[in-house]
C-alpha atoms as a PDB file:
ATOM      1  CA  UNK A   1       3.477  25.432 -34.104  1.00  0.00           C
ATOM      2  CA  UNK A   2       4.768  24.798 -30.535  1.00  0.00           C
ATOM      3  CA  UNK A   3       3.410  27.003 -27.863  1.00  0.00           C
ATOM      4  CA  UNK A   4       5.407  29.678 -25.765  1.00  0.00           C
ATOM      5  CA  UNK A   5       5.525  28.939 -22.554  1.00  0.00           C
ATOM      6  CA  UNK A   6       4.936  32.311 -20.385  1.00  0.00           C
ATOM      7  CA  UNK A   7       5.207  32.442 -15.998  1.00  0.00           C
ATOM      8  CA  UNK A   8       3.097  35.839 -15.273  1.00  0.00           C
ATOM      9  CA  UNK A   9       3.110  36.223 -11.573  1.00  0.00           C
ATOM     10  CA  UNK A  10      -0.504  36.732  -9.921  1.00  0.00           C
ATOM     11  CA  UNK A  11      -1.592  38.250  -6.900  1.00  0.00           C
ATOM     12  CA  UNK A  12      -1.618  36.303  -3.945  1.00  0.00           C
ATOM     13  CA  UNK A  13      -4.818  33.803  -3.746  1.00  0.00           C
ATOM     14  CA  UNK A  14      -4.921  32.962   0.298  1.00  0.00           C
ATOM     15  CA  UNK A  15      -5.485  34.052   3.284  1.00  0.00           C
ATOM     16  CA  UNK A  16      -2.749  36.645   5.056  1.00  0.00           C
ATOM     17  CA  UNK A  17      -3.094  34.418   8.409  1.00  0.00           C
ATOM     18  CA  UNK A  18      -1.969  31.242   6.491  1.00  0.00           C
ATOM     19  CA  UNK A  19       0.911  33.464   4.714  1.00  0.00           C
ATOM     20  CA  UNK A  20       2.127  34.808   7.556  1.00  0.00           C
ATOM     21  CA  UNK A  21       1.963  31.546   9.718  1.00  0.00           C
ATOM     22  CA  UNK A  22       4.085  29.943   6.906  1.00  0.00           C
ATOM     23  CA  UNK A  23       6.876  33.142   7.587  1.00  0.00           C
ATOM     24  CA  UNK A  24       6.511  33.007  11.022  1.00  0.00           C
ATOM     25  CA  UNK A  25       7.085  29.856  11.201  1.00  0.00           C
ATOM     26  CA  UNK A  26      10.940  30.057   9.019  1.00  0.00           C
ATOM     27  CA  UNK A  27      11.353  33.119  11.429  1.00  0.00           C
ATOM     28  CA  UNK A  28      10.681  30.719  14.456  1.00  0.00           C
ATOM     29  CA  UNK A  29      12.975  27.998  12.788  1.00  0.00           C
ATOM     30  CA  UNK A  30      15.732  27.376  10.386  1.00  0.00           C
ATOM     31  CA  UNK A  31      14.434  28.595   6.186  1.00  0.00           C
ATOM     32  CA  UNK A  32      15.537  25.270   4.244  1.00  0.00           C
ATOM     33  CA  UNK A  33      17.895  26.267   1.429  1.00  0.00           C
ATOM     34  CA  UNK A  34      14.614  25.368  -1.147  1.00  0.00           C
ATOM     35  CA  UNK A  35      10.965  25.901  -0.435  1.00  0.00           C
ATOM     36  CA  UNK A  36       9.006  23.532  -1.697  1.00  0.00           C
ATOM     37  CA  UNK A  37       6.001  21.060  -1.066  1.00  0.00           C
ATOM     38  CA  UNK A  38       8.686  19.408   1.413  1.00  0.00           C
ATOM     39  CA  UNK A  39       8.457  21.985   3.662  1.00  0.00           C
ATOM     40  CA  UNK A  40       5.139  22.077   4.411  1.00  0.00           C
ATOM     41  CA  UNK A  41       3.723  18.715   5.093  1.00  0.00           C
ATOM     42  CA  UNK A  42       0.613  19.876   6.618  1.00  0.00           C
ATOM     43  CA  UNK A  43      -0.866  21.799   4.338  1.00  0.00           C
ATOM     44  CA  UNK A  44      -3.321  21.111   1.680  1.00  0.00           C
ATOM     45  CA  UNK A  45      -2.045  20.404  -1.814  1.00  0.00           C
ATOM     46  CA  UNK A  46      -3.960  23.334  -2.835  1.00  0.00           C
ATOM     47  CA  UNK A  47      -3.053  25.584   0.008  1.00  0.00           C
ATOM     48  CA  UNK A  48       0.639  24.506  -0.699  1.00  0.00           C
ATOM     49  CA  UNK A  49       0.094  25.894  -4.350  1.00  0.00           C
ATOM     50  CA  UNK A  50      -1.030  28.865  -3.736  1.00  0.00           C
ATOM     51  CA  UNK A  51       2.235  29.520  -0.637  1.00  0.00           C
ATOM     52  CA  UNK A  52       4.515  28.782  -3.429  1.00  0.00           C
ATOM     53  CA  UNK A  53       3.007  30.930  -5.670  1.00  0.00           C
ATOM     54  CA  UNK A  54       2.515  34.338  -3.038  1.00  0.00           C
ATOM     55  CA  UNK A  55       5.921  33.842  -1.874  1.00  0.00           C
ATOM     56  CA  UNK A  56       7.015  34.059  -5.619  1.00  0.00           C
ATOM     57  CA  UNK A  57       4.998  36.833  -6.293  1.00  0.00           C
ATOM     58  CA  UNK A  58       6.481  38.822  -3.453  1.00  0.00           C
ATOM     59  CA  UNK A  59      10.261  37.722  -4.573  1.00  0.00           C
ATOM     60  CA  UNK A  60      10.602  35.759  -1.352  1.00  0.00           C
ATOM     61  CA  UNK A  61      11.681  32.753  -3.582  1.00  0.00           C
ATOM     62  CA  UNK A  62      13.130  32.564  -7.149  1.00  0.00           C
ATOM     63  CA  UNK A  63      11.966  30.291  -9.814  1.00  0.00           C
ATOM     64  CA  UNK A  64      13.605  27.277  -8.462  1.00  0.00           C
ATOM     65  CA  UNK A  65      12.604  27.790  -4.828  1.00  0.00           C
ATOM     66  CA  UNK A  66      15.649  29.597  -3.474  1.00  0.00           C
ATOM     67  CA  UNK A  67      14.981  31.603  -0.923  1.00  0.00           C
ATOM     68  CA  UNK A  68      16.209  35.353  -2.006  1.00  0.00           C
ATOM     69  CA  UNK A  69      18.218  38.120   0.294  1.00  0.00           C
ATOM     70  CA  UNK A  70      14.284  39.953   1.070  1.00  0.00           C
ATOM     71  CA  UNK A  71      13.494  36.559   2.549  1.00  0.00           C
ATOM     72  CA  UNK A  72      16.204  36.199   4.568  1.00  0.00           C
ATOM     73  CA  UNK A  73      16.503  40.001   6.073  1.00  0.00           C
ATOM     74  CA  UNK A  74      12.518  39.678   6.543  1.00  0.00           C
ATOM     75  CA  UNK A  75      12.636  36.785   9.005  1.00  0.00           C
ATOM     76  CA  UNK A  76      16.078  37.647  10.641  1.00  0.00           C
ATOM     77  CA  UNK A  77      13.741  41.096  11.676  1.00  0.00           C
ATOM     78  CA  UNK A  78      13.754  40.891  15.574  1.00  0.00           C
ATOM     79  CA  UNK A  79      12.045  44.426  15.842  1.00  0.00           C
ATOM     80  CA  UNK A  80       8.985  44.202  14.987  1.00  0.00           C
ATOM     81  CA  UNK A  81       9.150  47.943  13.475  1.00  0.00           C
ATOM     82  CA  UNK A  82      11.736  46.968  11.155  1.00  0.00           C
ATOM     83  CA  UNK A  83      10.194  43.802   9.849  1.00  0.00           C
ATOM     84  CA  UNK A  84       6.830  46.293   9.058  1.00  0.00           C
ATOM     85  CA  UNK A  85       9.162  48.226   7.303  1.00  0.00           C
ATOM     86  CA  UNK A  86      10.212  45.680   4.986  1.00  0.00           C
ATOM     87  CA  UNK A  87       6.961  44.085   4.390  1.00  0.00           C
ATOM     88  CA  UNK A  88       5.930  47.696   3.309  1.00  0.00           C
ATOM     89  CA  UNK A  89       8.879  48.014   0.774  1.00  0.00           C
ATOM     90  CA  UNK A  90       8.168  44.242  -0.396  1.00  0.00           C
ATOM     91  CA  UNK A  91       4.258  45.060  -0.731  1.00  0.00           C
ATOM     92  CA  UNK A  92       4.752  48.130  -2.309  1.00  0.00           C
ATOM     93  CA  UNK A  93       7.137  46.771  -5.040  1.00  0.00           C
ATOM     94  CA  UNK A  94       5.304  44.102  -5.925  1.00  0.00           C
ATOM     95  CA  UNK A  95       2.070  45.707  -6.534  1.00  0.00           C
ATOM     96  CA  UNK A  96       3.305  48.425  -7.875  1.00  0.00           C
ATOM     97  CA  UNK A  97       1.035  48.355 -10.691  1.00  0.00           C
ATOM     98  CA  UNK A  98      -1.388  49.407  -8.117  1.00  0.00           C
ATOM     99  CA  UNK A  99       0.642  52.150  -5.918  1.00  0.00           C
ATOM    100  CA  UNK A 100       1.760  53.846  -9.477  1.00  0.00           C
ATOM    101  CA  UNK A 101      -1.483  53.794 -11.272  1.00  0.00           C
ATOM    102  CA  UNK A 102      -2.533  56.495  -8.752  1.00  0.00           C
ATOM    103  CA  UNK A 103      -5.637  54.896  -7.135  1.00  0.00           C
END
């Protein structure tokens, strides 16, 4: 019997400085059409793994690596009151499991 195979997104594993270096640094340059490996030569195999993986989690990238609208309107944020804003709206939807379970 063949086995299903089933993508359940995790929490984030990593550091927030090494997350938000990564988005800093799109904001600070051009976001490649895919996010992959490529794009971050640098890192640690490891470390790379669990980027791809947070920026999943937080719908910042499909599946395939696209990067998705929230991505795109969270680095194009200039004021830095409006980019809190959206990280707010981004953190609360993805854990909402947390924010609804009335802890």
């Amino acid at each position: 019997m063949a086995k299903e195979s089933v993508t359940e997104l995790r929490p984030p594993y990593l550091t927030y400085a090494t997350f938000r270096n990564l988005i800093t640094g799109f904001r600070d340059g051009v976001l490649p059409a895919r996010i992959d490996r490529s794009v971050m030569p640098g890192k640690a195999g490891g470390v790379q793994t669990y980027l791809l993986s947070a920026l999943k989690f937080f719908g910042l990238i499909d599946e395939s690596g696209i990067p998705t609208n929230d991505f795109k309107t969270l680095i194009d944020k200039d004021d830095e009151q409006k980019r809190k804003a959206e990280w707010k709206r981004i953190v609360e939807r993805s854990y909402d499991f947390i924010f609804k379970s009335g802890l």
